[in-house]
Every structure is written in C-alpha cells, then in structure tokens.
C-alpha atoms as a PDB file:
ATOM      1  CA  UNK A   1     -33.302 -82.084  65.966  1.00  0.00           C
ATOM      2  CA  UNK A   2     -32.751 -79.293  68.429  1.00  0.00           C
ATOM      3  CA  UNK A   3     -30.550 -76.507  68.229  1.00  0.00           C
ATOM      4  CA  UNK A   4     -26.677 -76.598  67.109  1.00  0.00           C
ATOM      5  CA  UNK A   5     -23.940 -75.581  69.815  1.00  0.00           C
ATOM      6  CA  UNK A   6     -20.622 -73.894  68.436  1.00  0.00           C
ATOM      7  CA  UNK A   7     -17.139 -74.083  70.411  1.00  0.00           C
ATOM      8  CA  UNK A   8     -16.340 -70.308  70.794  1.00  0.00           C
ATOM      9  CA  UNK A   9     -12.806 -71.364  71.365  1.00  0.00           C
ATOM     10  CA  UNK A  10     -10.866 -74.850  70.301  1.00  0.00           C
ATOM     11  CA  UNK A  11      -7.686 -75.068  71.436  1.00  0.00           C
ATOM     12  CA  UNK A  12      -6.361 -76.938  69.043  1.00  0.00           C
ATOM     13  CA  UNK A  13      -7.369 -74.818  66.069  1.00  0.00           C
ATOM     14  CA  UNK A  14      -5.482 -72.183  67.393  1.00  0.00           C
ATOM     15  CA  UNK A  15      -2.251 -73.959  67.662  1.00  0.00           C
ATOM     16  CA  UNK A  16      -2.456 -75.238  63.953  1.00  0.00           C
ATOM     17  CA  UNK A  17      -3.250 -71.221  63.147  1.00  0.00           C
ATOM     18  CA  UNK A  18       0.086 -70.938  64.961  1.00  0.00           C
ATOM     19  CA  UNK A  19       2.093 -73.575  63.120  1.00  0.00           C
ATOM     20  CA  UNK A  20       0.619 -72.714  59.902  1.00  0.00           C
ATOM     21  CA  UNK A  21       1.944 -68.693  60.962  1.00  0.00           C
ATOM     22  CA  UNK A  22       5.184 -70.286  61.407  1.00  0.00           C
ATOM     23  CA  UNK A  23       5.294 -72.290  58.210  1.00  0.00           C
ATOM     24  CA  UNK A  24       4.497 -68.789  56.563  1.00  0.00           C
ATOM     25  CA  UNK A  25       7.319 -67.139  58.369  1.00  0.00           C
ATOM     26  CA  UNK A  26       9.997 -69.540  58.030  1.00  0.00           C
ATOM     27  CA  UNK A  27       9.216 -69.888  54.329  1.00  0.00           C
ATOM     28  CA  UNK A  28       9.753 -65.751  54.164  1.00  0.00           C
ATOM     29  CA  UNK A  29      12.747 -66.551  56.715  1.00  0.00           C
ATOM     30  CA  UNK A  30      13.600 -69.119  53.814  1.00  0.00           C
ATOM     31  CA  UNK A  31      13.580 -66.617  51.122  1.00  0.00           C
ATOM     32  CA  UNK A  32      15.453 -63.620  53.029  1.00  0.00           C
ATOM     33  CA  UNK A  33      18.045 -66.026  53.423  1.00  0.00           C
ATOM     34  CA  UNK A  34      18.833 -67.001  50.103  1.00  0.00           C
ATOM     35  CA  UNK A  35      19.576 -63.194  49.298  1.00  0.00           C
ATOM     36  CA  UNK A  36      22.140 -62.645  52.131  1.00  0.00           C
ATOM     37  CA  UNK A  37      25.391 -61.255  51.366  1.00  0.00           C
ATOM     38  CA  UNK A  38      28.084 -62.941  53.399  1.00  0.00           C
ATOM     39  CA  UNK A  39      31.689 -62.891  52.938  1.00  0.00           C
ATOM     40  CA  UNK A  40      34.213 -66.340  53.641  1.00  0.00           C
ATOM     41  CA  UNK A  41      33.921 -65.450  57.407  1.00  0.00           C
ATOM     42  CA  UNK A  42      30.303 -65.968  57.735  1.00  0.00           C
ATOM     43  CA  UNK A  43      29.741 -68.924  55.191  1.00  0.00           C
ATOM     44  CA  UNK A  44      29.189 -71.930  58.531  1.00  0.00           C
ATOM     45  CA  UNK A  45      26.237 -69.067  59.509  1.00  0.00           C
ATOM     46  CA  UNK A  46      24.320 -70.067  56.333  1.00  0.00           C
ATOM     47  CA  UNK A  47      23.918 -73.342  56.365  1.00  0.00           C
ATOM     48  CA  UNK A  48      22.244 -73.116  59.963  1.00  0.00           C
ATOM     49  CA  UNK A  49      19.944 -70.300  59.023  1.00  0.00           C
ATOM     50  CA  UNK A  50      18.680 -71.979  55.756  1.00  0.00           C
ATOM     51  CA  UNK A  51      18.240 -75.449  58.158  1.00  0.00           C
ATOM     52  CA  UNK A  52      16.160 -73.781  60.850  1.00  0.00           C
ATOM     53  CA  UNK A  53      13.886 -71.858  57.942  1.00  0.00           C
ATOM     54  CA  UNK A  54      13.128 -75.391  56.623  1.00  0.00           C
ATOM     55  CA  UNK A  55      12.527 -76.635  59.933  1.00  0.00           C
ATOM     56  CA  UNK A  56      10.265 -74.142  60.469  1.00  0.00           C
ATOM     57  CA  UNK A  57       8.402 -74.367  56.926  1.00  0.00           C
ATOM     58  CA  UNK A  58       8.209 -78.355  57.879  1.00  0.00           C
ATOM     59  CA  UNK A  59       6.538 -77.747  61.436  1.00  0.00           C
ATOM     60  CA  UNK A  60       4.508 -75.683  59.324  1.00  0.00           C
ATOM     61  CA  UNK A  61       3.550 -77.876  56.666  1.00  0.00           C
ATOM     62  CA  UNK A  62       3.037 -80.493  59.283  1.00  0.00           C
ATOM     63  CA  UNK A  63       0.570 -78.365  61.809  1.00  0.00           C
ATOM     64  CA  UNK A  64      -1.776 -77.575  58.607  1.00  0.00           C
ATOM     65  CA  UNK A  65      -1.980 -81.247  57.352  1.00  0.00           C
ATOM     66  CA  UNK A  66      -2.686 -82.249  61.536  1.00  0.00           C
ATOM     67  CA  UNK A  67      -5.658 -79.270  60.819  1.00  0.00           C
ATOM     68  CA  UNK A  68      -7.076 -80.856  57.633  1.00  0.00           C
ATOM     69  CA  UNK A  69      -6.791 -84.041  59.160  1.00  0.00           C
ATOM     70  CA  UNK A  70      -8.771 -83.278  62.241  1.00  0.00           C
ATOM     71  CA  UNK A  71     -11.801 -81.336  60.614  1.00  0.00           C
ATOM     72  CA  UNK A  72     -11.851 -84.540  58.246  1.00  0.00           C
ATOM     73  CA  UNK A  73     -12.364 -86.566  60.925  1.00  0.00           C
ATOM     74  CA  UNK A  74     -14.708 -83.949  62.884  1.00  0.00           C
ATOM     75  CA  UNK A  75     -16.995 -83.863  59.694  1.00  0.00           C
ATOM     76  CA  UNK A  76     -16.907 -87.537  59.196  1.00  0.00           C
ATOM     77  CA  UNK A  77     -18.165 -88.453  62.984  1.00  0.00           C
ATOM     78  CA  UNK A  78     -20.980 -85.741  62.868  1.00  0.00           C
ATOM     79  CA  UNK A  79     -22.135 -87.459  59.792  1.00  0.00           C
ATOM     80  CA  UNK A  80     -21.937 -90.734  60.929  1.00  0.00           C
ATOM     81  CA  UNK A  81     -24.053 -89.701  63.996  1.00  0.00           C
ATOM     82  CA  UNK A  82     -26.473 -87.899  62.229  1.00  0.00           C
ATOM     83  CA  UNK A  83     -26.918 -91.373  60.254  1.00  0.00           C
ATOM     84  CA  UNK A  84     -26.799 -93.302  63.224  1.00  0.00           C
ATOM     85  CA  UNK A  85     -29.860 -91.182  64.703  1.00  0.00           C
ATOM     86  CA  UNK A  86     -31.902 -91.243  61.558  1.00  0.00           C
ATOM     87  CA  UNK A  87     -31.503 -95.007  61.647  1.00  0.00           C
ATOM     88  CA  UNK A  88     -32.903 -95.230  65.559  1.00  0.00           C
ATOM     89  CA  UNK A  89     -30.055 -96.724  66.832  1.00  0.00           C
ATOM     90  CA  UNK A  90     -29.753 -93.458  69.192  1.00  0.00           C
ATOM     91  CA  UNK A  91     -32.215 -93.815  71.902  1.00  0.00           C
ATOM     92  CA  UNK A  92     -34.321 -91.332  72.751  1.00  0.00           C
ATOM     93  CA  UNK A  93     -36.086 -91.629  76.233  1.00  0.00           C
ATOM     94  CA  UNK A  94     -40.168 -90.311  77.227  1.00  0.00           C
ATOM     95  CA  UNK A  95     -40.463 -86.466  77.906  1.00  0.00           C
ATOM     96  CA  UNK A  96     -41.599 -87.210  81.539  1.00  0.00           C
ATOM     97  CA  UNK A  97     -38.158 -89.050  81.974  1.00  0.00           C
ATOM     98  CA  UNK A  98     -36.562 -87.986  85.102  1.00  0.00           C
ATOM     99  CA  UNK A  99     -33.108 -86.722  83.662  1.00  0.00           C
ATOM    100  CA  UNK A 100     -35.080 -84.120  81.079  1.00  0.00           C
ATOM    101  CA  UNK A 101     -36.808 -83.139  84.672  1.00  0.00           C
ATOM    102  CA  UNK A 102     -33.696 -82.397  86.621  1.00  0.00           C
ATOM    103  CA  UNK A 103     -32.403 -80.316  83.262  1.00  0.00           C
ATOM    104  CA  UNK A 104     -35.309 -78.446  83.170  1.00  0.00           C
ATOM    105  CA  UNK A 105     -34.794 -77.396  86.665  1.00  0.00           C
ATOM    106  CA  UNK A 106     -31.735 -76.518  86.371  1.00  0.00           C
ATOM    107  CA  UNK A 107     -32.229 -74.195  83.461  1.00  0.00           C
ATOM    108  CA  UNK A 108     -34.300 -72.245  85.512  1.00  0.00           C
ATOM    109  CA  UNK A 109     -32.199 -72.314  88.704  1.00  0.00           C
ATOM    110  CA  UNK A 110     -29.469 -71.232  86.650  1.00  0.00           C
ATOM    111  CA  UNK A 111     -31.080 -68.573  84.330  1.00  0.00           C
ATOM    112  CA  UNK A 112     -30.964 -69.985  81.244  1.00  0.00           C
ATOM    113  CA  UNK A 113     -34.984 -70.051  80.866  1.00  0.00           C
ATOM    114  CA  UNK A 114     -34.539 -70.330  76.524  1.00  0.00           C
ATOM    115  CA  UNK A 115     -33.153 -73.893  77.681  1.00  0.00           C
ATOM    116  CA  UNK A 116     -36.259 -76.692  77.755  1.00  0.00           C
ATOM    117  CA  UNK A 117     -35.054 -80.195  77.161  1.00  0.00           C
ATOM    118  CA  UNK A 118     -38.118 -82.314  77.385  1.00  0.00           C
ATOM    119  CA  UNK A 119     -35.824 -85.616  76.226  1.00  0.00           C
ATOM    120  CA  UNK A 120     -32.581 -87.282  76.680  1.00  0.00           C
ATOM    121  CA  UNK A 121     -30.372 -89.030  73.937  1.00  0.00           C
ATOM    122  CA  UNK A 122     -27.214 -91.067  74.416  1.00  0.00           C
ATOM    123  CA  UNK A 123     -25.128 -90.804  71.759  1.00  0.00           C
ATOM    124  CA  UNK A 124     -21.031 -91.582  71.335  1.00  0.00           C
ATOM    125  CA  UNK A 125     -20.363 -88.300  69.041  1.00  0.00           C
ATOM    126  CA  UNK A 126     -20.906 -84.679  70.687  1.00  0.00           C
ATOM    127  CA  UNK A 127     -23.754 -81.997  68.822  1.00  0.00           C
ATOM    128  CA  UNK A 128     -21.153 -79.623  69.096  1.00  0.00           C
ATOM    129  CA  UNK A 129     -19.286 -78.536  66.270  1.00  0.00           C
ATOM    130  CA  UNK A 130     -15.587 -79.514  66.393  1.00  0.00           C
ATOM    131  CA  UNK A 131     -15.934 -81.392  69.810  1.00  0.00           C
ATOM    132  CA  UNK A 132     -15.562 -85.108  68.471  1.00  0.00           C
ATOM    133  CA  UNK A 133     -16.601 -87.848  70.411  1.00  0.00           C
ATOM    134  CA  UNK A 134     -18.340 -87.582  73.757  1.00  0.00           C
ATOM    135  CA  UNK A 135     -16.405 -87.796  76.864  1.00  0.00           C
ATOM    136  CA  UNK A 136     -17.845 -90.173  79.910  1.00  0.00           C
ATOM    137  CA  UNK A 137     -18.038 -87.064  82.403  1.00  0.00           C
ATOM    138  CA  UNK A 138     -19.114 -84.628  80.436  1.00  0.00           C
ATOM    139  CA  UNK A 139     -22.673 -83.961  78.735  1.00  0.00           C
ATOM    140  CA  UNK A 140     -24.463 -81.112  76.239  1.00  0.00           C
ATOM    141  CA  UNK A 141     -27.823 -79.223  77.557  1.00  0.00           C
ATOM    142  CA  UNK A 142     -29.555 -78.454  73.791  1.00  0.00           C
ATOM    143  CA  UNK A 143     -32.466 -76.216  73.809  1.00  0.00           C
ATOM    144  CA  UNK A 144     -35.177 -79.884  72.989  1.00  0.00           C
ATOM    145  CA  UNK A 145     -33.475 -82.380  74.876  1.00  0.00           C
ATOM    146  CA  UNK A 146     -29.969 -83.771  77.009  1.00  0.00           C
ATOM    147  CA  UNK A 147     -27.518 -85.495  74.904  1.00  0.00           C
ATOM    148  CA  UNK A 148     -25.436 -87.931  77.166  1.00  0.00           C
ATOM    149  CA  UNK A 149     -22.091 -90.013  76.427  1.00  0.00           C
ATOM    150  CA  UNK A 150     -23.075 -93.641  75.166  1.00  0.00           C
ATOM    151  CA  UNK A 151     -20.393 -94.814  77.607  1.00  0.00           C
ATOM    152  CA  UNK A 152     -22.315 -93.890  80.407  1.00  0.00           C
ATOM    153  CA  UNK A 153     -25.941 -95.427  79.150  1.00  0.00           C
ATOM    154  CA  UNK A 154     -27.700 -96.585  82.969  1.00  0.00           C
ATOM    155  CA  UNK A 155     -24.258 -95.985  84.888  1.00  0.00           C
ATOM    156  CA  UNK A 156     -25.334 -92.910  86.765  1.00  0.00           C
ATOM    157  CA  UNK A 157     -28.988 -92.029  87.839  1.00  0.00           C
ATOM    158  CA  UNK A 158     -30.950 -88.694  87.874  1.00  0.00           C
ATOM    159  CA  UNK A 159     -29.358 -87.316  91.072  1.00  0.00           C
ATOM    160  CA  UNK A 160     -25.898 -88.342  89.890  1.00  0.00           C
ATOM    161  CA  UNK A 161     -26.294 -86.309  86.791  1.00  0.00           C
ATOM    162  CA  UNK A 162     -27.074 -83.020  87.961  1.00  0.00           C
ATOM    163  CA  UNK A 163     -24.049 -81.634  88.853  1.00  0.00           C
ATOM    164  CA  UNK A 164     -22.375 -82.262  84.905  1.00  0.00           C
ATOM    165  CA  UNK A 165     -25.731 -81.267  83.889  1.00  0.00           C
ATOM    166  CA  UNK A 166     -24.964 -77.785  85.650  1.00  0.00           C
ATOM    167  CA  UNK A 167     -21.200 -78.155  84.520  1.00  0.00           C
ATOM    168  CA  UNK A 168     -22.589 -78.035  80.834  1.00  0.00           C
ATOM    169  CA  UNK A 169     -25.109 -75.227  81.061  1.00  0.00           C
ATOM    170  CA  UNK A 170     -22.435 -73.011  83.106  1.00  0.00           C
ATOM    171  CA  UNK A 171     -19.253 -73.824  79.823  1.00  0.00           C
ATOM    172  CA  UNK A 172     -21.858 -73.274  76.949  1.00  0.00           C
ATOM    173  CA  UNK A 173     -23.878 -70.429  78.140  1.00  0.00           C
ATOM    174  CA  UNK A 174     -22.473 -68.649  81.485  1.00  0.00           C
ATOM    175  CA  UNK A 175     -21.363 -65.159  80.121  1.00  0.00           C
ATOM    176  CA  UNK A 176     -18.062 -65.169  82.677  1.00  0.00           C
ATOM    177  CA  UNK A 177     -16.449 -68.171  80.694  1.00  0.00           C
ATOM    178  CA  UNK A 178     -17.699 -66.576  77.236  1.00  0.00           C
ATOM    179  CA  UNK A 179     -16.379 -63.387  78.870  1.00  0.00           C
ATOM    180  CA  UNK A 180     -13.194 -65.495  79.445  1.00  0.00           C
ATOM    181  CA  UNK A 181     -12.932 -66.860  76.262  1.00  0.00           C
ATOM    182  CA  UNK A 182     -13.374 -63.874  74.028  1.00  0.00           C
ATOM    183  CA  UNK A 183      -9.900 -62.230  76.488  1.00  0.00           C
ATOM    184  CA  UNK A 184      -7.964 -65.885  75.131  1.00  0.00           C
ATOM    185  CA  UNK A 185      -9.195 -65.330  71.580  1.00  0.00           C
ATOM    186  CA  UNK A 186      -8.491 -61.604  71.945  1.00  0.00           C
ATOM    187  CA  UNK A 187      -4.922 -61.925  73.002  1.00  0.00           C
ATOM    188  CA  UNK A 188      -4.525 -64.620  70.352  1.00  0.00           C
ATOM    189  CA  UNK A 189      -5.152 -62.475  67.391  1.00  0.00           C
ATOM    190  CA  UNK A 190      -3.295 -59.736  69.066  1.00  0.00           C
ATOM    191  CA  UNK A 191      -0.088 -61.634  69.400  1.00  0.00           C
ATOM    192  CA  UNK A 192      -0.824 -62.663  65.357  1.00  0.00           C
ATOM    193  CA  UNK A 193      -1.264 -59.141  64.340  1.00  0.00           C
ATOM    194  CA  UNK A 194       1.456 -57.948  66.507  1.00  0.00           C
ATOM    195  CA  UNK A 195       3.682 -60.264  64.278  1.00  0.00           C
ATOM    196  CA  UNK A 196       2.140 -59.196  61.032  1.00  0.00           C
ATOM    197  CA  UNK A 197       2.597 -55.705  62.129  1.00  0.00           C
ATOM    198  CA  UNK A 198       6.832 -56.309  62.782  1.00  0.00           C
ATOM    199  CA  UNK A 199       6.811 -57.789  59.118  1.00  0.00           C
ATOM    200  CA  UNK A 200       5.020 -55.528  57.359  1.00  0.00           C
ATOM    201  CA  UNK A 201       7.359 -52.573  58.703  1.00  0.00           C
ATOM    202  CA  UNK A 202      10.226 -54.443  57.951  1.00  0.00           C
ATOM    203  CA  UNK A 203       9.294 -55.143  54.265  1.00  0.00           C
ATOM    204  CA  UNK A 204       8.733 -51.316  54.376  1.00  0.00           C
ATOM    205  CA  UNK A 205      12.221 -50.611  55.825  1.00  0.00           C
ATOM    206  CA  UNK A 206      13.894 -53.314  53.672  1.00  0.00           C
ATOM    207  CA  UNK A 207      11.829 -53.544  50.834  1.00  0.00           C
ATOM    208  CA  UNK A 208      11.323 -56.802  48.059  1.00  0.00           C
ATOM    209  CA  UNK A 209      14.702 -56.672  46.767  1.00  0.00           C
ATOM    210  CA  UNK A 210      16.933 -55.587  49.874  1.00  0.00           C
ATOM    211  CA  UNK A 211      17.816 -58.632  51.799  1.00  0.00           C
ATOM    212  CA  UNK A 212      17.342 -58.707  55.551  1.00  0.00           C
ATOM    213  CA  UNK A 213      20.856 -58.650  57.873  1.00  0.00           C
ATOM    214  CA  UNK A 214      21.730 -61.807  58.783  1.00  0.00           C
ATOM    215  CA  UNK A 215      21.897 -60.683  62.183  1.00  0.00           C
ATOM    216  CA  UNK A 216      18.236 -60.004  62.054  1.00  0.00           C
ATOM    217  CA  UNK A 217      17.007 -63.553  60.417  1.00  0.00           C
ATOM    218  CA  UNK A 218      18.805 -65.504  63.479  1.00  0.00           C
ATOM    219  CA  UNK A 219      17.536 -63.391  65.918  1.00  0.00           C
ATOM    220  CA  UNK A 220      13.625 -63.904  64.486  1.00  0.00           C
ATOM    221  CA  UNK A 221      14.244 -67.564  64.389  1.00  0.00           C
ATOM    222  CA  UNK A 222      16.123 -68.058  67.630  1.00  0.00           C
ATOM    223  CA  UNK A 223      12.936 -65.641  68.976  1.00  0.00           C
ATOM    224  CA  UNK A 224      10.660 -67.644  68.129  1.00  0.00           C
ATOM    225  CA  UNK A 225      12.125 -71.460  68.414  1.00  0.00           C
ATOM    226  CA  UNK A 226      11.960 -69.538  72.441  1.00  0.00           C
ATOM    227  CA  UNK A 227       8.451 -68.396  71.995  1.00  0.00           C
ATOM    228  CA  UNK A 228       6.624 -71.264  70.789  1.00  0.00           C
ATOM    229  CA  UNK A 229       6.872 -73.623  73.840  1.00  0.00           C
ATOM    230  CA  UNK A 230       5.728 -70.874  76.177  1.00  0.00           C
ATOM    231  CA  UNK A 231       3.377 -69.845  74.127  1.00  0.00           C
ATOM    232  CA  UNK A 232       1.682 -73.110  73.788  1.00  0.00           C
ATOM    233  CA  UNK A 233       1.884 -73.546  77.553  1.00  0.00           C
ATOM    234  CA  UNK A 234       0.274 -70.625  78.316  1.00  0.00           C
ATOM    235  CA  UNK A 235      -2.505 -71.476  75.825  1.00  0.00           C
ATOM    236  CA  UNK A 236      -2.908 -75.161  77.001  1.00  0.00           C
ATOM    237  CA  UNK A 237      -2.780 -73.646  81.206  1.00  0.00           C
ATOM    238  CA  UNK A 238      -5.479 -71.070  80.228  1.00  0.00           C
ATOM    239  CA  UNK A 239      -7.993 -73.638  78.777  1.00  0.00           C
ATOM    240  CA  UNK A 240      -7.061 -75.787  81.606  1.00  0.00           C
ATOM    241  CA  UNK A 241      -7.695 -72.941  84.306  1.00  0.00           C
ATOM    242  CA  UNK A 242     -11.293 -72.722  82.229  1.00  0.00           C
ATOM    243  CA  UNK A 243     -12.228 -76.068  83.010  1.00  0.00           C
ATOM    244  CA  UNK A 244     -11.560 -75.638  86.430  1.00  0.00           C
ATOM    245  CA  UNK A 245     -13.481 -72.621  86.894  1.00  0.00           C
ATOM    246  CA  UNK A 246     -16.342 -74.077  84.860  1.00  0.00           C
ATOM    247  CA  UNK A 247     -16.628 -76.602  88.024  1.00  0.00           C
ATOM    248  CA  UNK A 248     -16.228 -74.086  90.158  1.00  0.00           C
ATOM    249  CA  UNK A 249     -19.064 -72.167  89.016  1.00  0.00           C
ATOM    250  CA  UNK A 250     -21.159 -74.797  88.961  1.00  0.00           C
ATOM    251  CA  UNK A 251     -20.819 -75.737  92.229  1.00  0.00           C
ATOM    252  CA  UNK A 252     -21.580 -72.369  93.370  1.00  0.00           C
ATOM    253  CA  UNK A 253     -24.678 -72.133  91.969  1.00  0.00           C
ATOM    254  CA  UNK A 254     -25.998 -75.217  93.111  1.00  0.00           C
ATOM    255  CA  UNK A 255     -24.619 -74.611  96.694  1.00  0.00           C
ATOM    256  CA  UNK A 256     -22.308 -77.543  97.552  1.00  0.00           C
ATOM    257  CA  UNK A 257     -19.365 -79.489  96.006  1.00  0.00           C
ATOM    258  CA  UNK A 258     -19.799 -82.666  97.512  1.00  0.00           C
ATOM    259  CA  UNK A 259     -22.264 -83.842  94.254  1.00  0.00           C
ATOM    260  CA  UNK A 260     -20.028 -83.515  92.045  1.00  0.00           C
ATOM    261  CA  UNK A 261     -17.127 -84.824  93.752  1.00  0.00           C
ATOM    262  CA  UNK A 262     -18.793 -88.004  94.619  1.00  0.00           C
ATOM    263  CA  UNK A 263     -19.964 -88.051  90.749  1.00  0.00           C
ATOM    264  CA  UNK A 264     -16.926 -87.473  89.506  1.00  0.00           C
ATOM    265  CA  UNK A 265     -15.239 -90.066  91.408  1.00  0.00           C
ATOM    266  CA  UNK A 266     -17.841 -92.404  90.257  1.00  0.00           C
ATOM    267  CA  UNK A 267     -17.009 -92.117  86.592  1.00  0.00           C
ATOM    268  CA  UNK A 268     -13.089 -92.983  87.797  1.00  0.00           C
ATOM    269  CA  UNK A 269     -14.022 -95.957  89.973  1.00  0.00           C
ATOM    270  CA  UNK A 270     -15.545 -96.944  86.361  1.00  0.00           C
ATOM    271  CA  UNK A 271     -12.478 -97.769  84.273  1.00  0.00           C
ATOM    272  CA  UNK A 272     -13.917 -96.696  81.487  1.00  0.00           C
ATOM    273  CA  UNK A 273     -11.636 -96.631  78.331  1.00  0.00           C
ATOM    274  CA  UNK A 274     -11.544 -93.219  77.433  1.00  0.00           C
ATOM    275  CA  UNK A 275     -11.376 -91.930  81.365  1.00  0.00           C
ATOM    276  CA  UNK A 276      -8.425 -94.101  81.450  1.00  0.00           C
ATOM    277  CA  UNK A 277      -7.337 -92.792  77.872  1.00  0.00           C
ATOM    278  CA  UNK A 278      -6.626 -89.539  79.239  1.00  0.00           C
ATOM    279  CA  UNK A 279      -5.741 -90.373  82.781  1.00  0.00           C
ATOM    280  CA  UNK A 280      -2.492 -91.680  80.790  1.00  0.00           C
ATOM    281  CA  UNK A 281      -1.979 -89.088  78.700  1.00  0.00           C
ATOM    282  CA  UNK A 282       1.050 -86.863  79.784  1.00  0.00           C
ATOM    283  CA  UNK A 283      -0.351 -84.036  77.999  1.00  0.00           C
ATOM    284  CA  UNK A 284      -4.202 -84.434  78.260  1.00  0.00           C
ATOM    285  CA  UNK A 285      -4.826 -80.679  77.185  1.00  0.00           C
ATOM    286  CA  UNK A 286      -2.619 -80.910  73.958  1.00  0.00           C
ATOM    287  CA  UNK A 287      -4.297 -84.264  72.845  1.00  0.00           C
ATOM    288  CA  UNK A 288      -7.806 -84.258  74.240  1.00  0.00           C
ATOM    289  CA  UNK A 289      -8.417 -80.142  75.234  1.00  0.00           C
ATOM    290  CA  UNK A 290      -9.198 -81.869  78.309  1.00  0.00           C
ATOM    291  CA  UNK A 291      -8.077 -82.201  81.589  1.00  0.00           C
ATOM    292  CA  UNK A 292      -7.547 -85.344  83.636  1.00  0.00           C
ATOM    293  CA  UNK A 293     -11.001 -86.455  86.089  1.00  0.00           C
ATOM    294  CA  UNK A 294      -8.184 -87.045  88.844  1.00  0.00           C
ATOM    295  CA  UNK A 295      -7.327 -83.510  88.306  1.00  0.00           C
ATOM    296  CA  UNK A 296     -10.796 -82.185  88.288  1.00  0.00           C
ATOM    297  CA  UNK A 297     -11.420 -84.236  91.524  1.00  0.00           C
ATOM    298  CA  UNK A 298      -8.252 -82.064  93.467  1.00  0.00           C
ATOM    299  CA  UNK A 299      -9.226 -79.024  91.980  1.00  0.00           C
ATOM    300  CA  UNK A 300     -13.614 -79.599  93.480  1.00  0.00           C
ATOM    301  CA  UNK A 301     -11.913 -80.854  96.552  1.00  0.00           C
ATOM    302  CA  UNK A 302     -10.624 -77.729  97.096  1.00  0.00           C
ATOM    303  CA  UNK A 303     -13.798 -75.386  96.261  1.00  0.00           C
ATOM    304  CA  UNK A 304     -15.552 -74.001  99.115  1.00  0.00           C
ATOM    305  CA  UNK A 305     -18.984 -72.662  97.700  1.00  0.00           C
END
C-alpha cells in the first residue's frame, strides 16, 4: 500500500496541548483560590478570581473535548478510505501513466532518489496521519505511487501537476522546512516547560498547604488571558510563513514561478467547494491549517527564483 507519511507538526494539536495546559492551570488557579485569606476589604476580589479560574478550567475542558473530537474523526476517515480502496472504488491508473512519470522525475531533480511512484490514486482522504481530507491544490508523493485529491480527478493534466507535485516533495521531505519545524516544536515545549518550571518553584516556595497571595493568582490569570491570543497568532503566522516558503522552494528548484501560478489560479477559476470553503473562512489557518489559494497566488507572484 506504500509507505505511511507522519505530520511532524499539526497545528492544531498544539493549540488543544495549550488549552488543555490552561484547563490544568486554572483548575490549580481554582484551588489556590479557595485557600486565600482576605479580609472585608478584599471580598468583591474573590468572586472575580474564582470566575476567571472556571473560565479558564472551561476553555480547558472545551479545547480537550475539540482534541478527542478531531482524532475521532481523523481515525474514522482513514478507515473509511482504507475500506473504500480495498473495495476498488479508488482508482488506480497504469505504471507508464504520465503523472507517475513527471513524479519520478522530479524525485530525482529534487534529490529525493528513495521516492519511486510508479502509480497514481485519487482519493478524497489524505495517507497522512492527522491530515483529514484532501485539499484540491495540494497532493502526497508516497514512496509506490501519487495520491491526488478526488476533487481534481481529469481537471489538470501532467504538466499542470508538476509544480504541487514539487510543492509536496519539498513540505514532506526538504530538510529546511523539517529544519523549520523542529525550531516551532522546539519553542513550543520550551514555552510549556518554562511554565511548568514557574509552578513547580512556586509550590516549592509556597508549599501544599500555604495559599498563594492573591496578588499573585490575578496577576497569572490576567498574564495569561494576555498571552494566549498572541500566542496563538504567532503559532497560526509561523505555519502560515511555512506554507509560503514551501512554494517558494519549490519554485526554486524547478527554476520559474510562472507554473505554478498559472496552476494555482486554475484550481480558483474552478469553484470548487472546498477552495471556496476556505477562501471564506476568516481564519483559514485556525480552521483548516491552511492558507487561502488567493493568498498563495500573491505570495508566488512575488517570488523571483
């Protein structure tokens, strides 16, 4: 069946590690609070603290069940493709077909010479795990064959293709984008452990049965209730700068922009409903961990290879 791809990086995994962080802090928030000494001055401080802990445990709460919810629904499309292909209803085209061709080609062009396709498949759901369904202008180089969107099934021919065929092999196996990738991951787990670090020295300070200042417990909160929104923007601009520079790289090794601009302006002459989908989206990278084709075509329109 050909090899397995991984995601090194999902965006949206690492924003429901966030939320469930911050359903683990606010419920310690929570608990701090309930311990605080106050006096008849500072009563109307208590009620706001103990409301923002619970709105933090419920954004919590809320981010894991989106998490559960969205590796059911990975697991349950990979499975229904995986029936869908042992049933035939995935089409499989001849090894001489023209597409497997160009992807061979380009494997070797490129340098990824472990890459042979000698097929091409269209299915709806992606091979790789945690990617969903298949987007219209994108498409997965496996080490046996090409598997391209359904969507796009005699839309585009051979020529057409080659420039998201070189997208693909440049975002799943150029080593400056995994490069790229492990610096997001790394400064994700670094901002985590930074946080675990501040609480573990203040349990040490503080201990189990002193409670925290009250002082202390709004600041944390009001910290991050300010944090959260950048940091999520920052996240979401990062994997949107990737895409960009996936395209970039692409067309710099194959010497020329104008293919893939005129391919990916194709696909949005098309209408197609998931092009559109996103096109609509305010947030495309939040929802989809995608951006818009209109903004892919400004950002190839200004490449100069």
């Amino acid at each position: 069946m050909g090899a397995r791809l991984t995601k090194r990086f999902n965006p949206p995994a690492g924003i429901w590690i966030a939320l469930v962080g911050f359903f683990l802090t606010g419920v310690a928030l929570g608990l701090s609070s309930t311990g605080i000494e106050c006096n008849t001055s500072q009563l109307p401080l208590e009620p706001c603290i103990t409301l923002i802990a619970g709105f933090w445990s419920g954004a919590g709460l809320i981010g894991f069940g989106g998490f559960l919810t969205a590796y059911w629904r990975v697991t349950h499309y990979r499975l229904k493709g995986r029936q869908q292909l042992a049933s035939g209803r995935l089409a499989s085209l001849p090894p001489s077909d023209d597409l497997a061709f160009v992807a061979r080609d380009l494997c070797k062009q490129l340098g990824y010479p472990q890459l042979r396709p000698d097929s091409v498949s269209w299915e709806k759901y992606s091979p790789v795990r945690g990617e969903g369904m298949m987007p219209s202008d994108h498409c997965v180089v496996l080490r046996d064959r090409v598997v391209l969107p359904e969507s796009m099934r005699g839309r585009l021919g051979s020529k057409e293709w080659r420039p998201l065929l070189a997208c693909s092999l440049v975002y799943y196996n150029s080593k400056a984008i995994r490069r790229r990738n492990m610096v997001g991951l790394g400064w994700s787990l670094s901002a985590i452990l930074g946080w675990g670090l501040f609480f573990v020295v203040l349990f040490r300070l503080y201990g189990p049965t002193t409670p925290l200042p009250r002082v202390l417990v709004l600041s944390l909160i009001l910290v991050l209730t300010a944090l959260t929104p950048f940091g999520v923007y920052s996240y979401l601009r990062f994997e949107r700068g990737t895409s960009f520079l996936v395209d970039n790289l692409a067309c710099q090794s194959l010497g020329e922009t104008r293919g893939l601009l005129e391919t990916l302006k194709s696909i949005d002459s098309m209408r197609l409903e998931d092009i559109e989908r996103i096109k609509k989206s305010r947030c495309p990278m939040l929802r989809y961990g995608r951006p818009k084709i209109t903004e892919r075509i400004a950002s190839t329109s200004s490449f100069s290879p």
